[in-house]
Structures are given as structure tokens and as C-alpha cells.
PDB file of N, CA and C in Angstrom:
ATOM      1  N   UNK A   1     -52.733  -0.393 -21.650  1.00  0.00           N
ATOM      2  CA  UNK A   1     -51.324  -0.132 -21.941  1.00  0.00           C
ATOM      3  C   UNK A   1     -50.473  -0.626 -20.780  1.00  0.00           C
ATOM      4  N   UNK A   2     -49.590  -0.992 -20.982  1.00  0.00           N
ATOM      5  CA  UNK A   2     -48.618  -1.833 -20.415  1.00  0.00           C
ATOM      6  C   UNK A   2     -47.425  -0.879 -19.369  1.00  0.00           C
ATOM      7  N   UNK A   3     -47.670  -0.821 -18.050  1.00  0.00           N
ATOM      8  CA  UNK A   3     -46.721   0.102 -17.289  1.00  0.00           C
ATOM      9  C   UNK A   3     -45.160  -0.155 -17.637  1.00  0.00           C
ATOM     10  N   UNK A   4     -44.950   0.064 -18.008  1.00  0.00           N
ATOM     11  CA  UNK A   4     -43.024   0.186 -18.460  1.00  0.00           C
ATOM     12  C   UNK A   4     -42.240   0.552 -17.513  1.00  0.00           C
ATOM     13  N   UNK A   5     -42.422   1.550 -15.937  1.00  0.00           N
ATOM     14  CA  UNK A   5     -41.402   2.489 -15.383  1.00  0.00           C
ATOM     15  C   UNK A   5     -40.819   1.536 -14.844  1.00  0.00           C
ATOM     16  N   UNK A   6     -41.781   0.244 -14.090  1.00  0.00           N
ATOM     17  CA  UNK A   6     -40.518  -0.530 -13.680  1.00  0.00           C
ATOM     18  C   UNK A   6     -39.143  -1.434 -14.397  1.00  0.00           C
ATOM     19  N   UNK A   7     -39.329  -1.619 -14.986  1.00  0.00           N
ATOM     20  CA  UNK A   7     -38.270  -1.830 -16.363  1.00  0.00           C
ATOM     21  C   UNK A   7     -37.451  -0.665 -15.943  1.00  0.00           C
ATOM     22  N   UNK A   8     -37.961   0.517 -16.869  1.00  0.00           N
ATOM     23  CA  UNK A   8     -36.918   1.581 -17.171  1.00  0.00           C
ATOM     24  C   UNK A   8     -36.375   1.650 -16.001  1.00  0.00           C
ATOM     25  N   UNK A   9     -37.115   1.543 -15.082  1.00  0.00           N
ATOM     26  CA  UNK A   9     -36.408   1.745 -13.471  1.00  0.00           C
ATOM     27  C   UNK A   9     -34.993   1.160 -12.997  1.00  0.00           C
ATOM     28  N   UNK A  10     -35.382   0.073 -13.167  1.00  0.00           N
ATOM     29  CA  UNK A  10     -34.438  -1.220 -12.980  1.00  0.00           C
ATOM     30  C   UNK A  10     -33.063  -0.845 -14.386  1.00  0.00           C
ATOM     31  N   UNK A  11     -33.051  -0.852 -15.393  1.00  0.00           N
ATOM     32  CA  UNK A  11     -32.131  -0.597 -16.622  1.00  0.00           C
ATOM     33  C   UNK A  11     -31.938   0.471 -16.048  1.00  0.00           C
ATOM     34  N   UNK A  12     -32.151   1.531 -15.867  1.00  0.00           N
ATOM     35  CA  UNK A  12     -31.659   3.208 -15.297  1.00  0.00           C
ATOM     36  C   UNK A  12     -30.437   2.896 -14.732  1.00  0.00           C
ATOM     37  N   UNK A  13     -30.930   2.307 -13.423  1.00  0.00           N
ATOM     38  CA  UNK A  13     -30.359   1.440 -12.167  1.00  0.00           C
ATOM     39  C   UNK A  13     -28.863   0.668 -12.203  1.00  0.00           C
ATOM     40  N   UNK A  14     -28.775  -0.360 -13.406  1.00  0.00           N
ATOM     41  CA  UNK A  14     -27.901  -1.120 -13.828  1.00  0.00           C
ATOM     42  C   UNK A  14     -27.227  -0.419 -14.575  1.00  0.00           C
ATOM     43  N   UNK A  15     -27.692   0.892 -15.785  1.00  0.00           N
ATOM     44  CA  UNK A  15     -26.499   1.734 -16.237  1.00  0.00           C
ATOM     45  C   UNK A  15     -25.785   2.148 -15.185  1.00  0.00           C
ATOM     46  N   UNK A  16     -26.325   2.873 -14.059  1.00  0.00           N
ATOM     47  CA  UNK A  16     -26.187   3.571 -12.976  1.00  0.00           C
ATOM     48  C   UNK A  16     -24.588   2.974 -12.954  1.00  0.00           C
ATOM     49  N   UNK A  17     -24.775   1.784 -12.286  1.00  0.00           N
ATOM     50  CA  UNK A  17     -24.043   0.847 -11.515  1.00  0.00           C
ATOM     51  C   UNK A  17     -22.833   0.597 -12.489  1.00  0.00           C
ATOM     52  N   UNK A  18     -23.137   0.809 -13.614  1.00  0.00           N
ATOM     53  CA  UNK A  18     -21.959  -0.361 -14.121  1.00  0.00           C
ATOM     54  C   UNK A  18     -21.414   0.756 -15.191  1.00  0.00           C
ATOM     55  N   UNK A  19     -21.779   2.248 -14.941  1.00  0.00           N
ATOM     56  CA  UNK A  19     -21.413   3.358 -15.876  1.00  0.00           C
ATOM     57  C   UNK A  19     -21.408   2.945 -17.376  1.00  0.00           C
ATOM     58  N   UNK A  20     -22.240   3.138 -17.887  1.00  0.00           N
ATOM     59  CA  UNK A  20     -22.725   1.966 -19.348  1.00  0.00           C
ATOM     60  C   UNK A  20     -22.175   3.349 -20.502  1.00  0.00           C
ATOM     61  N   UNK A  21     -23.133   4.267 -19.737  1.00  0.00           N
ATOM     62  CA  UNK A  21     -22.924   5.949 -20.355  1.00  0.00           C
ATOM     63  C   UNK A  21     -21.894   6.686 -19.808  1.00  0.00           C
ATOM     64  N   UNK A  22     -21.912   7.567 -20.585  1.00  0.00           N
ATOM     65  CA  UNK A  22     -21.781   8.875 -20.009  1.00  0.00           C
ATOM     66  C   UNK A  22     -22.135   9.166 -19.353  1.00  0.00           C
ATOM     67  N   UNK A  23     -23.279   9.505 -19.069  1.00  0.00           N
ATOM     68  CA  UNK A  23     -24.297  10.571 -18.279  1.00  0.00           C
ATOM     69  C   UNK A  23     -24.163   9.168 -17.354  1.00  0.00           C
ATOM     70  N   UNK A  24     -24.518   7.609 -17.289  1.00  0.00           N
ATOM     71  CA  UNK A  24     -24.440   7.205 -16.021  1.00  0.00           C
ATOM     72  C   UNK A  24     -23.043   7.338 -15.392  1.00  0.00           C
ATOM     73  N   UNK A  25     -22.115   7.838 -16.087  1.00  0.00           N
ATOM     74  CA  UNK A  25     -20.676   8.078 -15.569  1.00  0.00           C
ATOM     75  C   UNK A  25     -20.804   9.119 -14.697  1.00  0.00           C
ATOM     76  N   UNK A  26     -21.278  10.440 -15.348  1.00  0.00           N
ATOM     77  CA  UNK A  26     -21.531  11.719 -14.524  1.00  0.00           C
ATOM     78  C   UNK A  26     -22.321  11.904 -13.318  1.00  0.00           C
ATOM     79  N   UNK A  27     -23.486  10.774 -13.573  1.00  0.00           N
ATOM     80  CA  UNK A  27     -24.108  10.679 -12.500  1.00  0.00           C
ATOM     81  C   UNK A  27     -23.527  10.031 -11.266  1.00  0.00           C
ATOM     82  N   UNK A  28     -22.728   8.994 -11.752  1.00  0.00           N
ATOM     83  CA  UNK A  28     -21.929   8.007 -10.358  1.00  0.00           C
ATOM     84  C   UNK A  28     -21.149   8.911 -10.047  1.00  0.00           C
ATOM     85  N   UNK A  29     -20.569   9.915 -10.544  1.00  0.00           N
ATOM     86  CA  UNK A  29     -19.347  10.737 -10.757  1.00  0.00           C
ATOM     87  C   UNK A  29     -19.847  11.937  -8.967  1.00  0.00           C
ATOM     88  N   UNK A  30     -20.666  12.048  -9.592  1.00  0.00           N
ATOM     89  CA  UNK A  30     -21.719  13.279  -8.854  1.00  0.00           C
ATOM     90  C   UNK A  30     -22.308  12.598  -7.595  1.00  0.00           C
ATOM     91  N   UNK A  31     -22.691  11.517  -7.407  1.00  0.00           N
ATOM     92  CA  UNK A  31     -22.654  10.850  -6.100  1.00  0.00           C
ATOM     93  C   UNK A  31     -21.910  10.745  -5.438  1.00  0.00           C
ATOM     94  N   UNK A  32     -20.706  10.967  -5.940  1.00  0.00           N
ATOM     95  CA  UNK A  32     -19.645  10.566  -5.106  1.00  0.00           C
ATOM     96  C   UNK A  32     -18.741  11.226  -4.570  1.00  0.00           C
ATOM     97  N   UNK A  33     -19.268  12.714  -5.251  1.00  0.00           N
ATOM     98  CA  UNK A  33     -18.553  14.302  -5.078  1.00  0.00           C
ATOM     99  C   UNK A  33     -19.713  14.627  -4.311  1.00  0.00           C
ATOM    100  N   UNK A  34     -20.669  14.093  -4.140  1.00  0.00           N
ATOM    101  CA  UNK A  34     -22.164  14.884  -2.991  1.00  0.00           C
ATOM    102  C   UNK A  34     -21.851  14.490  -1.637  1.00  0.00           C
ATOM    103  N   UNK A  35     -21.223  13.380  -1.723  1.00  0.00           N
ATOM    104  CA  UNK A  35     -20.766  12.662   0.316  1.00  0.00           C
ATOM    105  C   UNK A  35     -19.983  12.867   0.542  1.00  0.00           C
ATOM    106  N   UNK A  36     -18.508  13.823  -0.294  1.00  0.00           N
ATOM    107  CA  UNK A  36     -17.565  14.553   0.205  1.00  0.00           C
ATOM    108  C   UNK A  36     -18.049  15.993   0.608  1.00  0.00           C
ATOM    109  N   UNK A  37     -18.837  16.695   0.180  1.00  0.00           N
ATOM    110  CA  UNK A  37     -19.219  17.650  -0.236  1.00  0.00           C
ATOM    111  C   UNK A  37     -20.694  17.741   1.405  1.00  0.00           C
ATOM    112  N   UNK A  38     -21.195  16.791   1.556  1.00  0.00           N
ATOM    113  CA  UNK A  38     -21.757  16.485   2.647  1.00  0.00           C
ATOM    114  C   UNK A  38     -20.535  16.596   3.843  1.00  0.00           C
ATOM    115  N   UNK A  39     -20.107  15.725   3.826  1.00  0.00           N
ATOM    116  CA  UNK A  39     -18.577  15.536   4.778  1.00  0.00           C
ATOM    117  C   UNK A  39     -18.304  17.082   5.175  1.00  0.00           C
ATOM    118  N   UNK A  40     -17.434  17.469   4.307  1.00  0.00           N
ATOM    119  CA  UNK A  40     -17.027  19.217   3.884  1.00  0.00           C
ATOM    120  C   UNK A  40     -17.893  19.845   4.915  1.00  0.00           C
ATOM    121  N   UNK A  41     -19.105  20.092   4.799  1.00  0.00           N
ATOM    122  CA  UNK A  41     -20.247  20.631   5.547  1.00  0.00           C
ATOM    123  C   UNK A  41     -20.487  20.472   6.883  1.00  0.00           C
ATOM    124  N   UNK A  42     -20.049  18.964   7.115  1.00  0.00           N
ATOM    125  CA  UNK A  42     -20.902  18.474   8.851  1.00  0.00           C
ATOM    126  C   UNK A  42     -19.441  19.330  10.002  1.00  0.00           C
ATOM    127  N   UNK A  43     -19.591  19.223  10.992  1.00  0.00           N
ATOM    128  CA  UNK A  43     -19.154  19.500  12.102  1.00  0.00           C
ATOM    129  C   UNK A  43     -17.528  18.264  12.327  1.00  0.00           C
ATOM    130  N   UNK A  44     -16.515  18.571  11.753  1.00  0.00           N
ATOM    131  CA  UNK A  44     -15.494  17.922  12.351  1.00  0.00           C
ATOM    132  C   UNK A  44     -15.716  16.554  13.109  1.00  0.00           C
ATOM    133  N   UNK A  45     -15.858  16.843  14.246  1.00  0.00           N
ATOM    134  CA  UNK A  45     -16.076  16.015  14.815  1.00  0.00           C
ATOM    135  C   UNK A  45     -16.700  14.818  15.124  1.00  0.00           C
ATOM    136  N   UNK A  46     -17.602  14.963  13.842  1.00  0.00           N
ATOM    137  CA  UNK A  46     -18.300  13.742  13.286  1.00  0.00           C
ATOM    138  C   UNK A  46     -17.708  12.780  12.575  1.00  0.00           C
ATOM    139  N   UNK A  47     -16.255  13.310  12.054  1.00  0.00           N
ATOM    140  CA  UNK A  47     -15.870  12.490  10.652  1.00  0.00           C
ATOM    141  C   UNK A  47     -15.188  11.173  11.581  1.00  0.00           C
ATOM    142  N   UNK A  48     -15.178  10.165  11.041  1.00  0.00           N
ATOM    143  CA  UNK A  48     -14.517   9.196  11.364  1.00  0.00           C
ATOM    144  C   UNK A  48     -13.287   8.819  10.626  1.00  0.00           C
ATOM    145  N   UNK A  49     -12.276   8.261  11.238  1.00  0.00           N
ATOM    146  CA  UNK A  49     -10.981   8.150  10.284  1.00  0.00           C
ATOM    147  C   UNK A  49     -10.880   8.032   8.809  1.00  0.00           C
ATOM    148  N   UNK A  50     -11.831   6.822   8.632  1.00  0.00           N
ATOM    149  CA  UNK A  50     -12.221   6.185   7.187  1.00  0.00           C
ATOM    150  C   UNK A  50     -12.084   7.763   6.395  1.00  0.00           C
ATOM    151  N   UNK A  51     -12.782   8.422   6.848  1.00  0.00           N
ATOM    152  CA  UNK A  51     -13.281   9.430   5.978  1.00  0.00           C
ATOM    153  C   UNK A  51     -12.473  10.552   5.708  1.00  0.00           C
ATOM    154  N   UNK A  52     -11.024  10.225   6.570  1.00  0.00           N
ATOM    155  CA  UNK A  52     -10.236  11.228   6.045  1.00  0.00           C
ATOM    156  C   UNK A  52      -9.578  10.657   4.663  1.00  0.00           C
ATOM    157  N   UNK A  53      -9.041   9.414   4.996  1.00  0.00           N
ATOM    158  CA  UNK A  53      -8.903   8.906   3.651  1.00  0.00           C
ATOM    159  C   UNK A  53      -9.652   9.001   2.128  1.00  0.00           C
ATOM    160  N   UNK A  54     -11.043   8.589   2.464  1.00  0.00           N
ATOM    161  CA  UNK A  54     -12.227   8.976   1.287  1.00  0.00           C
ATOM    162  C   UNK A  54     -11.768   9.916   0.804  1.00  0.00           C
ATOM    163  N   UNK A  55     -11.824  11.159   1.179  1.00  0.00           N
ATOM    164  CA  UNK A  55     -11.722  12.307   0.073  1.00  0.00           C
ATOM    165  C   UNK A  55     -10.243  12.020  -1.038  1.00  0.00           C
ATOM    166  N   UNK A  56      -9.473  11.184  -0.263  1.00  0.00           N
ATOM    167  CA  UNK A  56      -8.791  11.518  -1.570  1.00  0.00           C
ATOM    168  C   UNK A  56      -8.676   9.590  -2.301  1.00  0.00           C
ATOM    169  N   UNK A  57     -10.031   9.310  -2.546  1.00  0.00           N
ATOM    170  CA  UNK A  57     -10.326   8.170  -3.290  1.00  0.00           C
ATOM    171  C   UNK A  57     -11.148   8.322  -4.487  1.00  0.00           C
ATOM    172  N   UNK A  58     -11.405  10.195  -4.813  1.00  0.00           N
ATOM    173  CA  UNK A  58     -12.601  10.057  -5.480  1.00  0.00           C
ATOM    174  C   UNK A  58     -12.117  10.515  -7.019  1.00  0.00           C
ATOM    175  N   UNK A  59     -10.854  10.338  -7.176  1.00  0.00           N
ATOM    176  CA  UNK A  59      -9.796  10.388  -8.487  1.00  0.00           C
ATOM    177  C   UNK A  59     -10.614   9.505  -9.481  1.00  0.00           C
ATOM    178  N   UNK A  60     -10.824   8.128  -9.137  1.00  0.00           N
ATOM    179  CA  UNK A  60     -10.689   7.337 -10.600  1.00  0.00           C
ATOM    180  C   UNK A  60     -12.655   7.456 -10.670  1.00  0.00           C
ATOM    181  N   UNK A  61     -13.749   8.342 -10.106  1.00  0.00           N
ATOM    182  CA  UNK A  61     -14.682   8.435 -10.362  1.00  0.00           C
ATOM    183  C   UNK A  61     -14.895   9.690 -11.180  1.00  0.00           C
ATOM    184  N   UNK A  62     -13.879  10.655 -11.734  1.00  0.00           N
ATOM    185  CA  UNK A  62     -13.583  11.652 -12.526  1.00  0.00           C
ATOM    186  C   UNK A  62     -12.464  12.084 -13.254  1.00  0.00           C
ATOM    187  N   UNK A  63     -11.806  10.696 -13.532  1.00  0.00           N
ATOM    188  CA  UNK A  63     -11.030  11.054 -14.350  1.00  0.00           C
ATOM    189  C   UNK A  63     -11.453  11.077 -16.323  1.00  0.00           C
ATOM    190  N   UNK A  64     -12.393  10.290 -16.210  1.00  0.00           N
ATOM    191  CA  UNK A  64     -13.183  10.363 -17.619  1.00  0.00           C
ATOM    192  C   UNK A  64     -13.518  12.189 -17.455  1.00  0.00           C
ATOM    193  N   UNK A  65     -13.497  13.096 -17.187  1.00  0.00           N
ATOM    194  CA  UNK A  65     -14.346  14.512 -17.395  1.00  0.00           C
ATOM    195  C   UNK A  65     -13.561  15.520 -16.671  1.00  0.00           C
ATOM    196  N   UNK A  66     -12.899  16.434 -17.193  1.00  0.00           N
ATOM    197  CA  UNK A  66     -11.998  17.623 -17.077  1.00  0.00           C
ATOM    198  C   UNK A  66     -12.576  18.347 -15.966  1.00  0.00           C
ATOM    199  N   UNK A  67     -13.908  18.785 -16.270  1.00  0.00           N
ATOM    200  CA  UNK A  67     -14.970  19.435 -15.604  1.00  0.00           C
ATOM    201  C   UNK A  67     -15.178  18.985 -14.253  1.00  0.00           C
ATOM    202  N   UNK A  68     -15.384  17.847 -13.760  1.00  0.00           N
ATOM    203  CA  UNK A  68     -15.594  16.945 -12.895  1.00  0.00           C
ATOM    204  C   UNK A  68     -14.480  16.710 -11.669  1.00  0.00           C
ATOM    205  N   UNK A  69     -12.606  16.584 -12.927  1.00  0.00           N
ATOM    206  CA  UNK A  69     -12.080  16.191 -12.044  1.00  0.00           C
ATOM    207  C   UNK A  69     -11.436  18.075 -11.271  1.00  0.00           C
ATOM    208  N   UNK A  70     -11.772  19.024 -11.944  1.00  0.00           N
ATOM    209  CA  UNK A  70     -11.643  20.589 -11.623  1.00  0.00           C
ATOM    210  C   UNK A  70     -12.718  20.390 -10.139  1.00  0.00           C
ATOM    211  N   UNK A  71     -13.567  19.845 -10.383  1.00  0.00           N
ATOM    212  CA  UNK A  71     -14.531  20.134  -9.325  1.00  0.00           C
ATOM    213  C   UNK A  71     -14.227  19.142  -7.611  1.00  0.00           C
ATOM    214  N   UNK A  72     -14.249  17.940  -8.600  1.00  0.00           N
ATOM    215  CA  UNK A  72     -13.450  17.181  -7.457  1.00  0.00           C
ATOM    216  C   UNK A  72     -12.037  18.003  -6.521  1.00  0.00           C
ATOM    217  N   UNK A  73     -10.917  18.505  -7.763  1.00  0.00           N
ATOM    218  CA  UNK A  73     -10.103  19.268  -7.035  1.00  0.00           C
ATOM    219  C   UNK A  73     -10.383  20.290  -5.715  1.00  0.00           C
ATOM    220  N   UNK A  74     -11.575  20.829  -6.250  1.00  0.00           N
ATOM    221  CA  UNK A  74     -12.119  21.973  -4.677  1.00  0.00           C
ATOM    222  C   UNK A  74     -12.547  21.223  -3.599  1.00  0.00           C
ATOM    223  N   UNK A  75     -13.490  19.935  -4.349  1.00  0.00           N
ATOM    224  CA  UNK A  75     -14.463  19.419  -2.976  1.00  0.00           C
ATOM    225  C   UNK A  75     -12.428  19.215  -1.964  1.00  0.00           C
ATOM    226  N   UNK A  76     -11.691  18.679  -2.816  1.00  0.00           N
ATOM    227  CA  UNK A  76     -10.443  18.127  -1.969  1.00  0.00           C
ATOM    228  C   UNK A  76     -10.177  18.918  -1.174  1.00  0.00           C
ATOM    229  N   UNK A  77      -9.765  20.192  -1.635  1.00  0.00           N
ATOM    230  CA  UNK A  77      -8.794  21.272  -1.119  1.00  0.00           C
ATOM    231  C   UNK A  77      -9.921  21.384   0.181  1.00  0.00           C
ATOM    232  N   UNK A  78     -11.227  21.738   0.021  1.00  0.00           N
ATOM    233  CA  UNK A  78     -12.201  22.142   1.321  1.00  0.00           C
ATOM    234  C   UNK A  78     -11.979  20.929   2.577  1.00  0.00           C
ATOM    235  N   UNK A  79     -12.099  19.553   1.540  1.00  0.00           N
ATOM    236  CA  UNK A  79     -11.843  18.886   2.969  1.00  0.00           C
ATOM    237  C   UNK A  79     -10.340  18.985   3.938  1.00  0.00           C
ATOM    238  N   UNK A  80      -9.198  18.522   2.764  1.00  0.00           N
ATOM    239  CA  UNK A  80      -8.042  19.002   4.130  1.00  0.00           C
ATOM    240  C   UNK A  80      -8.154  20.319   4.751  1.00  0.00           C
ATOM    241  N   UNK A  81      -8.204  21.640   4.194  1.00  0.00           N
ATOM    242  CA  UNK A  81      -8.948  22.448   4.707  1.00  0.00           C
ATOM    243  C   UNK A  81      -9.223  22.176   6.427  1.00  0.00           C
ATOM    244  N   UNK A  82     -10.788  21.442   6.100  1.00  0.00           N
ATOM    245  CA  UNK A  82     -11.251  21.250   7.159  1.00  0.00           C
ATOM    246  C   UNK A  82     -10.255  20.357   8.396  1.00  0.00           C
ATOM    247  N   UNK A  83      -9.901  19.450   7.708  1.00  0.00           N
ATOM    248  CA  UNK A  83      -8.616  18.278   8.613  1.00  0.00           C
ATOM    249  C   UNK A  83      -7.600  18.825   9.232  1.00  0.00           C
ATOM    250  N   UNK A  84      -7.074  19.935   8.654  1.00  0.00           N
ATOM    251  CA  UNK A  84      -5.911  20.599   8.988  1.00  0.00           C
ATOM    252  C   UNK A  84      -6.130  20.731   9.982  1.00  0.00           C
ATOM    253  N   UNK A  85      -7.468  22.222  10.069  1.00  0.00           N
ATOM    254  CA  UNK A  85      -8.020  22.695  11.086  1.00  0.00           C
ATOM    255  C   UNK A  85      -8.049  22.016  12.283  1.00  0.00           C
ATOM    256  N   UNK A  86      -8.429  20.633  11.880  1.00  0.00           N
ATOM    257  CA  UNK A  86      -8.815  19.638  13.127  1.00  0.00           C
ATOM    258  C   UNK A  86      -7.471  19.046  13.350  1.00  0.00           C
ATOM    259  N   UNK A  87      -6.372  19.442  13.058  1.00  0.00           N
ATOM    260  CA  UNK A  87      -5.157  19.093  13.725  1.00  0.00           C
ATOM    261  C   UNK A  87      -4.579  17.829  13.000  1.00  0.00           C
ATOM    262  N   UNK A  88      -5.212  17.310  11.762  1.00  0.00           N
ATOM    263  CA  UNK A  88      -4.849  16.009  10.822  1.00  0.00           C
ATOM    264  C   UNK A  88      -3.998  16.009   9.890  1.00  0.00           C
ATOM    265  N   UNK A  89      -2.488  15.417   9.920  1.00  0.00           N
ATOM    266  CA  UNK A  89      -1.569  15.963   8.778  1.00  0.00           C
ATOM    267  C   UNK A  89      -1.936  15.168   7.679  1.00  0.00           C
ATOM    268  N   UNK A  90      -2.492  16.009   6.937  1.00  0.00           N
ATOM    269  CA  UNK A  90      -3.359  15.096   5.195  1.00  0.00           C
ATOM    270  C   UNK A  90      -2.216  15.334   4.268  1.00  0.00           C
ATOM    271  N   UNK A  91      -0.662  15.482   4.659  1.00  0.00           N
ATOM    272  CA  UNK A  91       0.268  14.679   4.111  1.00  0.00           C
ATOM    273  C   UNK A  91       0.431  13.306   4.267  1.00  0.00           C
ATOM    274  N   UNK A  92       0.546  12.855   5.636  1.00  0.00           N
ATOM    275  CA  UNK A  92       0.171  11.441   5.927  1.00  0.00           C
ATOM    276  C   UNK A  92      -0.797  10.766   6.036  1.00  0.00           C
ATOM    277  N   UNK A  93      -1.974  11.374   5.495  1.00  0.00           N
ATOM    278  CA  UNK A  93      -3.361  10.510   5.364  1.00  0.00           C
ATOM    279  C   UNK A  93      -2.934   9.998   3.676  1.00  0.00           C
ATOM    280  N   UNK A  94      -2.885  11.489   2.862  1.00  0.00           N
ATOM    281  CA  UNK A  94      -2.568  11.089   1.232  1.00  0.00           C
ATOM    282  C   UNK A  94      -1.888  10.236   1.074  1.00  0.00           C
ATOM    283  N   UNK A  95      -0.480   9.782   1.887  1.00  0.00           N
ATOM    284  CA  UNK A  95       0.598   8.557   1.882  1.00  0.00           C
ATOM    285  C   UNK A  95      -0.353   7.712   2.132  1.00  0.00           C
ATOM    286  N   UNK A  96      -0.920   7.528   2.962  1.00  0.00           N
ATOM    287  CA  UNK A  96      -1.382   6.350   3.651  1.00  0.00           C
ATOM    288  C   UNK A  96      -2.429   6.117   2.205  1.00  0.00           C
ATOM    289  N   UNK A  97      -3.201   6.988   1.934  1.00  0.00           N
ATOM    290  CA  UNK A  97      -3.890   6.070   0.860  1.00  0.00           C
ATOM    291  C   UNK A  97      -3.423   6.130  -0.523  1.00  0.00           C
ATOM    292  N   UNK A  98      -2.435   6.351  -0.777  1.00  0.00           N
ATOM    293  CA  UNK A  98      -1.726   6.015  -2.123  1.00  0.00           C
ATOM    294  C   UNK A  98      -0.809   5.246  -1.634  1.00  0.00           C
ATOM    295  N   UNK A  99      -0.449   4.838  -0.514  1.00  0.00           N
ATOM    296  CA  UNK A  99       0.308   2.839  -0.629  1.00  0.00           C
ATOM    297  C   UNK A  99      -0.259   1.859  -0.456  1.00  0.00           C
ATOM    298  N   UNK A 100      -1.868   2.238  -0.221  1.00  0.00           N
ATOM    299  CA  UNK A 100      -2.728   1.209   0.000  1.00  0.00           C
ATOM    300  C   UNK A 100      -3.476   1.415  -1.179  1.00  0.00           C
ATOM    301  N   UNK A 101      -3.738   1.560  -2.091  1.00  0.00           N
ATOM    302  CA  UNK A 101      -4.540   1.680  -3.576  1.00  0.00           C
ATOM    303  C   UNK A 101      -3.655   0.920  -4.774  1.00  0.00           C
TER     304      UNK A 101
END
């Protein structure tokens, strides 16, 4: 019998990428709410500029799903949250990346 996983592997892979589905929607969706959500977690002082911006880029990876973009809303709120704290006005980060998008 003929091993198949690498196939399915590879097609998995390319839905993945190119959100073919649903579920590969939810899944890209969910990757991308896990490295804010990582972020959220680490120690301040790790984040690098880039990454204050990121959190609020992760709109058009949940706007297909109600559920998703509710969830995205918290990962947000936790990170400025955290930025504030660290003295970052994420009024002028949000400007900054909604005139550059």
C-alpha cells in the first residue's frame, strides 16, 4: 500500500497557506492570535518596536469569524495593557499603523 501522508502533508500545508477553507482560515486565524498571545505573556522588555505595532495588524486574519474577531479583541486590550504599563502611548502606535496599512 502506497504511503499517502506525504501528499496529505504537503495539500494540508497549501490549504494552510492560501486559507482554501474554513477551518484553514481558523487555523491561520489561530496562529496568529498564539504570537500575540505569546507576546502578552513574555517580560516587556523583550518586545521590540515592530511588535507594538503587530498586535494591532491581526484584524483582517479574523474578520471572516465573530468568535475569533471577540477573541482577537482581548488578546488586543491585554497587549496595550501591557504597553501602557511600559510607558507606550498605543494611541500613537494605532495611528502609526492605520496610516501605514
Amino acid at each position: 500500500m502506497k504511503d499517502t501522508n506525504g501528499q496529505e502533508i504537503y495539500d494540508l500545508f497549501f490549504e494552510f497557506e492560501n486559507k482554501e477553507t474554513y477551518e484553514a482560515k481558523v487555523a491561520n486565524a489561530l496562529d496568529k492570535l498564539e504570537v500575540q498571545l505569546q507576546h502578552n505573556h513574555a517580560d516587556f522588555s523583550t518586545w521590540e518596536e515592530i511588535e507594538y505595532d503587530m498586535c494591532y495588524m491581526m484584524d483582517k486574519h479574523v474578520l471572516f469569524d465573530e468568535t475569533l474577531f471577540e477573541l482577537k479583541k482581548q488578546i488586543e486590550e491585554d497587549a496595550e495593557k501591557k504597553m501602557r504599563s511600559g510607558g507606550i502611548d498605543t494611541d500613537e502606535v494605532r495611528k502609526r499603523v492605520k496610516t501605514s496599512s
